[in-house]
C-alpha atoms as a PDB file:
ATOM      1  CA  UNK A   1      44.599 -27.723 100.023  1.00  0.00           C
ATOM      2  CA  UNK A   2      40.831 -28.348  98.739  1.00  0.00           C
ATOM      3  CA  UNK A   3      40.229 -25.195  99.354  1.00  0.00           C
ATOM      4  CA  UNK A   4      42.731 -23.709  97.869  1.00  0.00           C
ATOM      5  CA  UNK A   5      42.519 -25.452  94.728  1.00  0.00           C
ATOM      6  CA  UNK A   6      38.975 -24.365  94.312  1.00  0.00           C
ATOM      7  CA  UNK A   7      39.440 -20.561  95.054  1.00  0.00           C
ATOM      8  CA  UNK A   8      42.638 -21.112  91.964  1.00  0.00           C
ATOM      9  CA  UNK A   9      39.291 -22.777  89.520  1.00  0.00           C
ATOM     10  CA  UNK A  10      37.432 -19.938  90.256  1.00  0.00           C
ATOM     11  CA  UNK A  11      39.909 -17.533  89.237  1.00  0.00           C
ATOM     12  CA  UNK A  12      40.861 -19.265  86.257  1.00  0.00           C
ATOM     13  CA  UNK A  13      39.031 -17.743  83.055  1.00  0.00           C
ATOM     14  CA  UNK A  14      36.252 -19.806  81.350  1.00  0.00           C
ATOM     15  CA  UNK A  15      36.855 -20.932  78.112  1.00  0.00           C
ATOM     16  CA  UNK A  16      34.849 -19.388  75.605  1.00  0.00           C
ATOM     17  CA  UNK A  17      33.707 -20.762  72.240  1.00  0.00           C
ATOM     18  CA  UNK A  18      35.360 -18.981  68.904  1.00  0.00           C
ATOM     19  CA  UNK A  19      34.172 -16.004  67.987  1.00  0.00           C
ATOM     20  CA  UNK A  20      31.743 -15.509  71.531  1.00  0.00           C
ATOM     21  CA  UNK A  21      31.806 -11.537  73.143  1.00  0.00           C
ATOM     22  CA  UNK A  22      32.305 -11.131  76.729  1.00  0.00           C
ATOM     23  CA  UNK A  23      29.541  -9.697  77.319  1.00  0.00           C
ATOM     24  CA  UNK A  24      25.702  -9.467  75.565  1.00  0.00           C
ATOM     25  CA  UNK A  25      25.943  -5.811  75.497  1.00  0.00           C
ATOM     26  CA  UNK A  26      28.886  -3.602  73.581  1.00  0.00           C
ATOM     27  CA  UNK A  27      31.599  -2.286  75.193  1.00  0.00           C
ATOM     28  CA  UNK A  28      32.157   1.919  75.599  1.00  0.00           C
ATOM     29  CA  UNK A  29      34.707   1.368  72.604  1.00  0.00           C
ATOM     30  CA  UNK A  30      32.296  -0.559  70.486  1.00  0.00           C
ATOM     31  CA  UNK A  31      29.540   2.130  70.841  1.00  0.00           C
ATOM     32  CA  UNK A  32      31.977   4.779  70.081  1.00  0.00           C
ATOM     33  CA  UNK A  33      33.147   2.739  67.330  1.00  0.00           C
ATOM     34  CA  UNK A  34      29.766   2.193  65.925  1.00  0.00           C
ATOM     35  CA  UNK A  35      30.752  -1.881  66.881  1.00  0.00           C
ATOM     36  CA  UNK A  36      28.109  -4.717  66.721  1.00  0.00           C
ATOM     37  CA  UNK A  37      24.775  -4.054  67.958  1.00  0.00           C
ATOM     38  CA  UNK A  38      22.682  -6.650  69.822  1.00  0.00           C
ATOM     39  CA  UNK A  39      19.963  -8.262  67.545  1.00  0.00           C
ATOM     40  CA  UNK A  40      17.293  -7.512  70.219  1.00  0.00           C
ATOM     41  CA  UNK A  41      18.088  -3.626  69.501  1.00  0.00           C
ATOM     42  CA  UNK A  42      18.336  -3.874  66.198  1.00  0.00           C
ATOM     43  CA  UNK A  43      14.799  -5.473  65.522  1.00  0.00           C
ATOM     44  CA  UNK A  44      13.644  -2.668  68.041  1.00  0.00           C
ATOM     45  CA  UNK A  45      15.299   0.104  66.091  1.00  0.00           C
ATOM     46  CA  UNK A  46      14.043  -1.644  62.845  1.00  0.00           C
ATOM     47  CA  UNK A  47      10.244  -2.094  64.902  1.00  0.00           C
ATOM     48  CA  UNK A  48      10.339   2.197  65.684  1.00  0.00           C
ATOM     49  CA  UNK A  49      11.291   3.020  62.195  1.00  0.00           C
ATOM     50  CA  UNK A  50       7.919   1.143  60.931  1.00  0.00           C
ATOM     51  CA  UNK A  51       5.962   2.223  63.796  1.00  0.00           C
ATOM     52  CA  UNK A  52       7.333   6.137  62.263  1.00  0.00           C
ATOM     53  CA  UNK A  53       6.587   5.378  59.063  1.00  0.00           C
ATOM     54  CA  UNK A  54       3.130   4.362  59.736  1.00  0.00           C
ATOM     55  CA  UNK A  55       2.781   7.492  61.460  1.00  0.00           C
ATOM     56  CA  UNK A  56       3.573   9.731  58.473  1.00  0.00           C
ATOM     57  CA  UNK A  57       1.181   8.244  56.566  1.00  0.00           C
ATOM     58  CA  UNK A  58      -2.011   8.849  59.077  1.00  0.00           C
ATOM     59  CA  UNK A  59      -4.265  11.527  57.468  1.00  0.00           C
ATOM     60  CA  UNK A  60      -3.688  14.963  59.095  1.00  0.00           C
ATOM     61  CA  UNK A  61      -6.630  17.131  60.168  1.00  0.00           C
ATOM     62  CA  UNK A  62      -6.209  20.185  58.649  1.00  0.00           C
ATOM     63  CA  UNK A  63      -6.402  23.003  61.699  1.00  0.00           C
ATOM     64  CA  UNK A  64      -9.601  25.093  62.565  1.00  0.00           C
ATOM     65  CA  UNK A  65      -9.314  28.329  62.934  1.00  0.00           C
ATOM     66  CA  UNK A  66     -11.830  30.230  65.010  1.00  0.00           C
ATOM     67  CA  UNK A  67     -14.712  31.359  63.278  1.00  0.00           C
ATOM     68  CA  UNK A  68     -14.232  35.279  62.915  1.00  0.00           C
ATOM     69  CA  UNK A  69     -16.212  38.697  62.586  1.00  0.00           C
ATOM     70  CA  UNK A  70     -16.804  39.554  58.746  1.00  0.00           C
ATOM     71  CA  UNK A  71     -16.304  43.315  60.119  1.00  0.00           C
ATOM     72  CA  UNK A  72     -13.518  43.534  62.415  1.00  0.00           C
ATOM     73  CA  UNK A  73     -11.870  40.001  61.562  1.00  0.00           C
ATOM     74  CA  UNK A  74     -11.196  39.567  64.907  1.00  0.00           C
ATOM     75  CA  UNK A  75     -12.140  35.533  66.360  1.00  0.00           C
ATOM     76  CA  UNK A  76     -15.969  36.129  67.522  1.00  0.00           C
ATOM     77  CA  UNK A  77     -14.979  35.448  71.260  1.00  0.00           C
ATOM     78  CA  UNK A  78     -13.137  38.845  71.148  1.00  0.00           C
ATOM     79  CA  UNK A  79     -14.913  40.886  68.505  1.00  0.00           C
ATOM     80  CA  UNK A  80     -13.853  44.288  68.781  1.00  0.00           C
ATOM     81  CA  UNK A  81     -17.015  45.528  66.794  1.00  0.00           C
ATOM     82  CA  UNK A  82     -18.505  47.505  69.823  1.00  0.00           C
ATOM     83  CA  UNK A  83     -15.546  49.996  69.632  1.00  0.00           C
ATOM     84  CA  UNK A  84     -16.273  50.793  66.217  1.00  0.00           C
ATOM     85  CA  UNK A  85     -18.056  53.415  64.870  1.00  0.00           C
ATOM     86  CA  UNK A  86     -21.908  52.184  64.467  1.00  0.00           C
ATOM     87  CA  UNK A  87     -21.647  54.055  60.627  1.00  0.00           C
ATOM     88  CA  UNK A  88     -18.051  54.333  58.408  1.00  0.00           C
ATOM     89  CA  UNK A  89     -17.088  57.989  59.023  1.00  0.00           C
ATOM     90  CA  UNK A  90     -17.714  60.429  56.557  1.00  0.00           C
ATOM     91  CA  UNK A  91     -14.821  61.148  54.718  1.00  0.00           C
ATOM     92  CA  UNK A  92     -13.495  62.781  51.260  1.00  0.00           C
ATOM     93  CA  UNK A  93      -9.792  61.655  50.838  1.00  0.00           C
ATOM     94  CA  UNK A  94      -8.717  58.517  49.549  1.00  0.00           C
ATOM     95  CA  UNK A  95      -6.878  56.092  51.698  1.00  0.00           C
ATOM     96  CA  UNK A  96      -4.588  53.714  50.221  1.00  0.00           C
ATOM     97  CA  UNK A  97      -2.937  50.881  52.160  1.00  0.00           C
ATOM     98  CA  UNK A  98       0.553  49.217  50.533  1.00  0.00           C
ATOM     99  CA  UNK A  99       0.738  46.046  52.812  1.00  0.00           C
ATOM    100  CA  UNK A 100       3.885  43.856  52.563  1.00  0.00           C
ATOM    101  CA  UNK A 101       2.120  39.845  52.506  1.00  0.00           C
ATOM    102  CA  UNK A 102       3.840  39.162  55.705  1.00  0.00           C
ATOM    103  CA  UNK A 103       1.416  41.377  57.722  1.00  0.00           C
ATOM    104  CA  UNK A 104      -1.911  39.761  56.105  1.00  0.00           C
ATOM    105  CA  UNK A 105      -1.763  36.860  58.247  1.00  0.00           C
ATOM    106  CA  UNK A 106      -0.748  38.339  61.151  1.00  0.00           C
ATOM    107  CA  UNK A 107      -2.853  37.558  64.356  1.00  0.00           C
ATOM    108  CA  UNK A 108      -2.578  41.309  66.076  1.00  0.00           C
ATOM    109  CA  UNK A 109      -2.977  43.843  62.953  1.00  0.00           C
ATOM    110  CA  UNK A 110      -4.182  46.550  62.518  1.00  0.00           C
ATOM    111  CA  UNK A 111      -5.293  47.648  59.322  1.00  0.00           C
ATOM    112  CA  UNK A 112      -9.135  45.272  59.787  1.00  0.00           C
ATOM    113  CA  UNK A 113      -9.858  47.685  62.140  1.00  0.00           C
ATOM    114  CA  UNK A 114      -9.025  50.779  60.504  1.00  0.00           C
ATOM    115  CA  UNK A 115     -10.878  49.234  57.218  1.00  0.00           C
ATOM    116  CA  UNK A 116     -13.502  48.606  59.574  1.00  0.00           C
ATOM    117  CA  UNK A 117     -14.233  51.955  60.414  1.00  0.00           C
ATOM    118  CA  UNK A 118     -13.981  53.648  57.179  1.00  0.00           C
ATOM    119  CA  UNK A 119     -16.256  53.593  53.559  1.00  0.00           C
ATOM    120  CA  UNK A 120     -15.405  50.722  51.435  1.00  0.00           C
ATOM    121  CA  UNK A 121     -14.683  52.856  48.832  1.00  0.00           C
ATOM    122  CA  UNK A 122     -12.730  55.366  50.098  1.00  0.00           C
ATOM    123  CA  UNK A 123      -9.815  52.926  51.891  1.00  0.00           C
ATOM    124  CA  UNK A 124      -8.310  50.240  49.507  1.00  0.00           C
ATOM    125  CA  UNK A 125      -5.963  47.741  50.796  1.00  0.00           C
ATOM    126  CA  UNK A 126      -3.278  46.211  48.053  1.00  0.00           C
ATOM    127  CA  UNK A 127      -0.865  42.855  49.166  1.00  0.00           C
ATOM    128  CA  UNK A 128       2.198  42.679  47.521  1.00  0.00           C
ATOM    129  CA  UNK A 129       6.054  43.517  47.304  1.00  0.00           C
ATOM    130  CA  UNK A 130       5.949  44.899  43.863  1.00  0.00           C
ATOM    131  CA  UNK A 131       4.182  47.218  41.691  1.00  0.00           C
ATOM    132  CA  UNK A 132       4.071  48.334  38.483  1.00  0.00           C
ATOM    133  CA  UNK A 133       1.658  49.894  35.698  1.00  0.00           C
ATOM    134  CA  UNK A 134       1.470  46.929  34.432  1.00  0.00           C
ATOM    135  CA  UNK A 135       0.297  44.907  37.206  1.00  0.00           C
ATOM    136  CA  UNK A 136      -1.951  47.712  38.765  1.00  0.00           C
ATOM    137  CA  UNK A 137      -3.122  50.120  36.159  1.00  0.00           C
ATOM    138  CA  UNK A 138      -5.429  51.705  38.713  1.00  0.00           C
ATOM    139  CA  UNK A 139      -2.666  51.890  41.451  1.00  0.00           C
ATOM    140  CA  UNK A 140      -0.291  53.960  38.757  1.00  0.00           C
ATOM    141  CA  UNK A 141      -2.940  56.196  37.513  1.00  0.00           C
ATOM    142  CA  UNK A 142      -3.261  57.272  41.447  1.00  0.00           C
ATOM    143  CA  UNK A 143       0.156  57.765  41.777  1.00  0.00           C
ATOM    144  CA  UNK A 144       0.852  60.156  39.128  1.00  0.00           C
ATOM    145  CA  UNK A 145      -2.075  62.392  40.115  1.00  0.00           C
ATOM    146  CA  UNK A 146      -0.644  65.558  41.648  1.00  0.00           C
ATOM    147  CA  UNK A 147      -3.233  65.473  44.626  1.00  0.00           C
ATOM    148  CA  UNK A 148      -1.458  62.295  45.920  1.00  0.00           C
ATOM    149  CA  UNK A 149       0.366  62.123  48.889  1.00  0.00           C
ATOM    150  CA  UNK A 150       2.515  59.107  49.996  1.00  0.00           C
ATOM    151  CA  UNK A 151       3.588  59.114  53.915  1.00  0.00           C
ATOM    152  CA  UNK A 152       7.235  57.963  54.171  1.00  0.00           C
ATOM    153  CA  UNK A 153       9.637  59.674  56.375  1.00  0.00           C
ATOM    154  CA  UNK A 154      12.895  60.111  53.866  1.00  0.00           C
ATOM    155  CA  UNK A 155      14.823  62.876  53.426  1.00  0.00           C
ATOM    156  CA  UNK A 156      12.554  64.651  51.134  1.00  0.00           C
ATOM    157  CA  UNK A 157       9.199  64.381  53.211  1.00  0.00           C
ATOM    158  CA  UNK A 158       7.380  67.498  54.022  1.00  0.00           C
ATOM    159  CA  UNK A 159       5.460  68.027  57.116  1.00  0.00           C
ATOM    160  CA  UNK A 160       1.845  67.570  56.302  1.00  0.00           C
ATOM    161  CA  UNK A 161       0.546  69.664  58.408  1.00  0.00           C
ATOM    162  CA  UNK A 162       2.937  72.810  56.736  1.00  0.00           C
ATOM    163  CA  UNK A 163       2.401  70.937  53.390  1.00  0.00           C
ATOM    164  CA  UNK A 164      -1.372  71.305  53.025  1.00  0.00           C
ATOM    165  CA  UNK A 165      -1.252  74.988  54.148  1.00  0.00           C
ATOM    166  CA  UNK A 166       0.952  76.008  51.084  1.00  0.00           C
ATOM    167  CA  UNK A 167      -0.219  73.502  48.255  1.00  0.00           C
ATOM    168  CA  UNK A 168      -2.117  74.876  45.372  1.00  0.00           C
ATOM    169  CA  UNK A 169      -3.862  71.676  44.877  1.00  0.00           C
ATOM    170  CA  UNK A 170      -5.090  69.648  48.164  1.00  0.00           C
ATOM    171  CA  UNK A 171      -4.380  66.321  48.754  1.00  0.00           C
ATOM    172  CA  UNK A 172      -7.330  63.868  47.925  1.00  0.00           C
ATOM    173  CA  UNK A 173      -5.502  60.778  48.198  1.00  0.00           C
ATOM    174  CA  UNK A 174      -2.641  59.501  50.965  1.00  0.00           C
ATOM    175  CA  UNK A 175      -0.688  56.211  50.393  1.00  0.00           C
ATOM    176  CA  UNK A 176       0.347  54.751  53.553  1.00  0.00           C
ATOM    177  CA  UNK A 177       2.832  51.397  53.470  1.00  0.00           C
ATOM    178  CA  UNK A 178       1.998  48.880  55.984  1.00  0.00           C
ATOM    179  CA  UNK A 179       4.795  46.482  57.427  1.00  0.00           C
ATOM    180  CA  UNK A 180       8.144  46.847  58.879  1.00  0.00           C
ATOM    181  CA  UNK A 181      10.665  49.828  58.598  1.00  0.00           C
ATOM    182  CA  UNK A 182      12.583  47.308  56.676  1.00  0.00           C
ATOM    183  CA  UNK A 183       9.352  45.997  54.619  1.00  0.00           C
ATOM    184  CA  UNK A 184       8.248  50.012  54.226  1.00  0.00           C
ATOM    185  CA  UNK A 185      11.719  50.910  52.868  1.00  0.00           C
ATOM    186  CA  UNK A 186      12.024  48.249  50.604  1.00  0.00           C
ATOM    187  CA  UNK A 187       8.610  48.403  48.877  1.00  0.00           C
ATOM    188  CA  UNK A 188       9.224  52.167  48.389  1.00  0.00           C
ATOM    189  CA  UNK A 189      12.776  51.977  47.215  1.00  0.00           C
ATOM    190  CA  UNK A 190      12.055  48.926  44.793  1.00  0.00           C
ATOM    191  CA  UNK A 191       9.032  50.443  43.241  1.00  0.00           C
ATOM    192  CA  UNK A 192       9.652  53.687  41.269  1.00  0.00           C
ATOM    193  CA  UNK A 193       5.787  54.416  41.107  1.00  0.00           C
ATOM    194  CA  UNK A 194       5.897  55.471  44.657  1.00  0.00           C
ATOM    195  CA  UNK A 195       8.204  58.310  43.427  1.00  0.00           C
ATOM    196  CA  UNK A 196       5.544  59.952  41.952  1.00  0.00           C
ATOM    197  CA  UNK A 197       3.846  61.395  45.128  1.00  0.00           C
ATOM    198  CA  UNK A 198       4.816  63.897  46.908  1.00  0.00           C
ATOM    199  CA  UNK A 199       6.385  62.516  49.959  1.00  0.00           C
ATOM    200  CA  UNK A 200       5.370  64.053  53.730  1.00  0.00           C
ATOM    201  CA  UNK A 201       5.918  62.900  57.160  1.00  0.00           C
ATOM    202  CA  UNK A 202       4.071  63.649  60.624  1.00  0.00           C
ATOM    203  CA  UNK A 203       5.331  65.827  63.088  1.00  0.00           C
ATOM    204  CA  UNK A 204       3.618  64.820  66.165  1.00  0.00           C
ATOM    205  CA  UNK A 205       4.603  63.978  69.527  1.00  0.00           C
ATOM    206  CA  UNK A 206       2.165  61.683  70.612  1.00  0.00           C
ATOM    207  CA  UNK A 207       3.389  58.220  71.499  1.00  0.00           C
ATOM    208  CA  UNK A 208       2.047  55.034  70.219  1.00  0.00           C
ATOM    209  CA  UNK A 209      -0.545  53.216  71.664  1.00  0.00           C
ATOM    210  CA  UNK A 210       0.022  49.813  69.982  1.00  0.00           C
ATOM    211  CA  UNK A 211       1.941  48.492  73.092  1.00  0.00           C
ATOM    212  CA  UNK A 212       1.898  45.324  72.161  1.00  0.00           C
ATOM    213  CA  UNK A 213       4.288  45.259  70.126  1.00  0.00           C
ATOM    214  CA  UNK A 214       7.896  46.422  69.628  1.00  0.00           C
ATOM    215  CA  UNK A 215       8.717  49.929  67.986  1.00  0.00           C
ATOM    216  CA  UNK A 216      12.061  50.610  66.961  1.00  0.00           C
ATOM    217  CA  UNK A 217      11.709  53.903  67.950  1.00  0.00           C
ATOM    218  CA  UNK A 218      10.362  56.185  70.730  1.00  0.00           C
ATOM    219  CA  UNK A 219       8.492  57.979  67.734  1.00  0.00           C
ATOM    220  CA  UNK A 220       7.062  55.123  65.359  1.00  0.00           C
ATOM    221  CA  UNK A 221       3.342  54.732  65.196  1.00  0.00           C
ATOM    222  CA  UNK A 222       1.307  51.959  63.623  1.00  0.00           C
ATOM    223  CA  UNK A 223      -0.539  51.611  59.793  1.00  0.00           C
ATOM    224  CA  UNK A 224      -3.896  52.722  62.059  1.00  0.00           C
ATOM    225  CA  UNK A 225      -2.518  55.355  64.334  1.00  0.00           C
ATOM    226  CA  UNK A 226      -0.349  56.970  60.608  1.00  0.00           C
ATOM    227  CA  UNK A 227      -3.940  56.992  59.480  1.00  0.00           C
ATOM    228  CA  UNK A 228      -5.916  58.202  62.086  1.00  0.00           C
ATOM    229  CA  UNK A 229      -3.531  61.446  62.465  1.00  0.00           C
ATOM    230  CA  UNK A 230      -2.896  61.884  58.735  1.00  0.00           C
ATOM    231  CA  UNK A 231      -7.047  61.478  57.988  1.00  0.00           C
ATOM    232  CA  UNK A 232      -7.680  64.259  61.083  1.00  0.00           C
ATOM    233  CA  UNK A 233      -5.036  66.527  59.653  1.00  0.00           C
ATOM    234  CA  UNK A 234      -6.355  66.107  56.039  1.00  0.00           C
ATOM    235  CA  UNK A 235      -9.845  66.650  56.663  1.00  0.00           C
ATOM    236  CA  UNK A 236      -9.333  68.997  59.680  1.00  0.00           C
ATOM    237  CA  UNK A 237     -11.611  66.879  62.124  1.00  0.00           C
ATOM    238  CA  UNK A 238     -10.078  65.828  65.135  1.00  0.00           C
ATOM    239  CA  UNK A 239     -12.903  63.498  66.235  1.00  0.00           C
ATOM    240  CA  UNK A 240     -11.741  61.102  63.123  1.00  0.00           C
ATOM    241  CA  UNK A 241      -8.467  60.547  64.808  1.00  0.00           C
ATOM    242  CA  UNK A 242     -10.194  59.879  68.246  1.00  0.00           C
ATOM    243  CA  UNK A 243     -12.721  57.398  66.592  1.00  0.00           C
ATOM    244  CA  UNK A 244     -10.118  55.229  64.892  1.00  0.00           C
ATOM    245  CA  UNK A 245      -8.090  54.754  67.624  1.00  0.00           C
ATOM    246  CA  UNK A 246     -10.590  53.372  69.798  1.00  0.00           C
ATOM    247  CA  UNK A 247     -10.856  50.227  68.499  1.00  0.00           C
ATOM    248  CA  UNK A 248      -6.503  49.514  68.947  1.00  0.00           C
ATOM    249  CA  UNK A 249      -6.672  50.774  72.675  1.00  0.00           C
ATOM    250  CA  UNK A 250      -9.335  48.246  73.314  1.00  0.00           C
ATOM    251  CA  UNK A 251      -7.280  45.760  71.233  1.00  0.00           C
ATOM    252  CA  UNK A 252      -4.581  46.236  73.360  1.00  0.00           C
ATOM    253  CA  UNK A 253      -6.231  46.111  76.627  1.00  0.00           C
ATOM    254  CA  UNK A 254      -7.623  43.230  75.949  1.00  0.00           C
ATOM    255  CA  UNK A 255      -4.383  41.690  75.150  1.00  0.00           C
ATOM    256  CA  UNK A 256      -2.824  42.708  78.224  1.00  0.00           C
ATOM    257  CA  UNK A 257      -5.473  41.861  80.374  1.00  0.00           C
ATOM    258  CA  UNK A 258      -4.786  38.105  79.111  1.00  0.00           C
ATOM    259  CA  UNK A 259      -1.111  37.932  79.836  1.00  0.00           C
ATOM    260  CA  UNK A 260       0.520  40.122  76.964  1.00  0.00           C
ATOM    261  CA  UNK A 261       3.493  42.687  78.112  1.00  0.00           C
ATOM    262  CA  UNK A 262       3.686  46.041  77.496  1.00  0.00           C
ATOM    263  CA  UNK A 263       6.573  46.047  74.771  1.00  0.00           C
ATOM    264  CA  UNK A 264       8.795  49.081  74.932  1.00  0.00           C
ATOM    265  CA  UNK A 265      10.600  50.704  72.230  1.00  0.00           C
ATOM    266  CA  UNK A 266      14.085  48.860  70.802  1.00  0.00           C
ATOM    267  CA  UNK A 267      15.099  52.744  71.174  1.00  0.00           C
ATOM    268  CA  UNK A 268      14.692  52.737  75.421  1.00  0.00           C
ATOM    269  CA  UNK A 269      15.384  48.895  75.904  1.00  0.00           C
ATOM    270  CA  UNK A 270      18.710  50.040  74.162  1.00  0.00           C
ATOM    271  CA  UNK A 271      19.409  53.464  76.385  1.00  0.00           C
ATOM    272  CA  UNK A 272      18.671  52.445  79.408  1.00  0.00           C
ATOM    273  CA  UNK A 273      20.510  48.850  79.188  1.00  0.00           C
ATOM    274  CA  UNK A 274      17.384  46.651  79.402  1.00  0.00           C
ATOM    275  CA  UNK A 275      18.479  44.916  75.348  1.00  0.00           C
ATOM    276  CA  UNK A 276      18.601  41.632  76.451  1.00  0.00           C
ATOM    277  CA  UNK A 277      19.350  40.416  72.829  1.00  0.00           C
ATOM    278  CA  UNK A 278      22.955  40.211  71.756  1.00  0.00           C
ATOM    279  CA  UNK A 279      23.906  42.732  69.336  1.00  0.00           C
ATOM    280  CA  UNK A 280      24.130  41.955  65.827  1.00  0.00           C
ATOM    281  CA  UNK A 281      27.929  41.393  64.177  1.00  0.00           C
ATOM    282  CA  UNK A 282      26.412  42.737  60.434  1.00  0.00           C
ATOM    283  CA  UNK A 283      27.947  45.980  60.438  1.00  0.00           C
ATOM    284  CA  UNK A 284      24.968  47.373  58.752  1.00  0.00           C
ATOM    285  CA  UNK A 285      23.048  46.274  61.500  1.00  0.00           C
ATOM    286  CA  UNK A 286      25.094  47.387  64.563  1.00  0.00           C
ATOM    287  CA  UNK A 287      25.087  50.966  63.231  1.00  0.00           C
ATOM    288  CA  UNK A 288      21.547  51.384  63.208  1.00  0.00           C
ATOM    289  CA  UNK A 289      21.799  50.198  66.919  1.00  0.00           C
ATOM    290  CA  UNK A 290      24.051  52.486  67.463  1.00  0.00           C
ATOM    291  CA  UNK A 291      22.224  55.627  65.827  1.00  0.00           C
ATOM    292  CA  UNK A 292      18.841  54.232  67.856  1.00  0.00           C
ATOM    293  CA  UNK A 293      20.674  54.564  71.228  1.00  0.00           C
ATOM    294  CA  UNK A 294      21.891  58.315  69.917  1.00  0.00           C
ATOM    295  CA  UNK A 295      18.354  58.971  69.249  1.00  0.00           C
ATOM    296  CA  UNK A 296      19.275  59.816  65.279  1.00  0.00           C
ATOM    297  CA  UNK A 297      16.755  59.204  63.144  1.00  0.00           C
ATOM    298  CA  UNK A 298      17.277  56.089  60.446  1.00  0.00           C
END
């Protein structure tokens, strides 16, 4: 009877004082509920906010970048200087380089090295999205002289190659933009000065050598290879197109000698079912896909 009495105590529940929780830690219902938090968590939520805080307002280091060639601007460590040409080549056209500010800072570009290898005063480099006589007197005066050329692949290019055989003034000066088809055809839609030129186009069948990074197309070269053909064509010297590319072939070997891919074009990734990416839902978008995997030109 002892016995039993006890095991009936046990199961008996223990009074609690008013107002007391069953247990020290909330429930599932009070957590979802956002219910009463323990005062031990709270001062430790309360103890990581200040401990965050104090964090913000350590000073910040500002980051070093590697110290880099005044020729080549490539980090010292990998100076690409001993593929250039010991002497800037000898050249009598004008080289003009639109580059959208997104390329400046980019690590792998290309235009230091074609700068690199050519007379300060015959290749000019100008940053910007827009460009006016106002804002570049020099830049407008060079675009409305008939012996300018400006190489963008619309609808009204010439081949250069045909061009310079029939023209009764040759070309002294090329414009060439540098960025992204999107960046190219948006500084030379949005800026009426680069009307002006006459427009041409290369008709060549070399591939690029810039394999580091992503074409769209099978036939897109970079700002350095565009010049290196264009400059050989213009001043009818092969060897200038040989010399300028020597310094991206080393670029890129380099590269992929420390763990960079080969990077095919969007064009093949997307005919031969390798376009890992999903495919875009703008309209716009999905029809240049379309027209790359048709191999029309956009």
């Amino acid at each position: 009877m002892e016995s039993q009495k006890e095991a009936r105590i046990l199961q008996e529940p223990v009074a609690r004082p008013p107002g007391a929780s069953r247990s020290q830690t909330p429930n599932a219902k009070e957590r979802q509920e956002g219910g009463p938090v323990p005062a031990a968590a709270a001062l430790g939520a309360e103890a990581d906010d200040d401990s965050a805080d104090r964090l913000w307002e350590l000073p910040v280091e500002p980051a070093k970048r590697r110290p880099e060639c005044s020729r080549c601007s490539r980090p010292q460590k990998v100076c690409l200087c001993p593929f250039l040409p010991a002497h800037p080549l000898h050249i009598s056209t004008h080289l003009y380089i639109i580059q959208h500010p997104a390329e400046e800072n980019k690590v792998l570009r290309t235009v230091p090295l074609l700068a690199a290898c050519l007379p300060q005063d015959k290749c000019k480099v100008k940053i910007g999205r827009r460009f006016s006589e106002e804002r570049d007197p020099e830049l407008s005066t060079v675009c409305r002289k008939s012996g300018t050329l400006i190489l963008y692949p619309g609808a009204e290019a010439a081949n250069l190659e045909e061009f310079i055989l029939d023209s009764p003034v040759y070309p002294s000066t090329i414009i060439i933009i540098d960025g992204t088809w999107s960046q190219a055809k948006d500084i030379f839609y949005k800026n009426s000065l680069f009307r002006h030129p006459k427009q041409v186009q290369l008709k060549t069948s070399i591939s690029s050598q810039y394999v580091i990074r992503m074409q769209p197309t099978n036939r897109c070269l970079s700002t350095l290879e565009c010049a290196a053909v264009a400059l050989s064509i213009l001043e009818k010297n092969n060897y200038i197109q040989e010399t300028l590319l020597r310094p991206l072939q080393a670029l890129c070997s380099f590269q992929l000698q420390h763990g960079a891919q080969i990077r095919l074009s969007k064009e093949h990734l997307l005919k031969n079912g390798l376009y890992t990416k999903p495919m875009p839902k703008n309209k716009r978008k999905l029809r240049k896909m379309e027209l790359l995997m048709n191999s029309v030109k956009i």
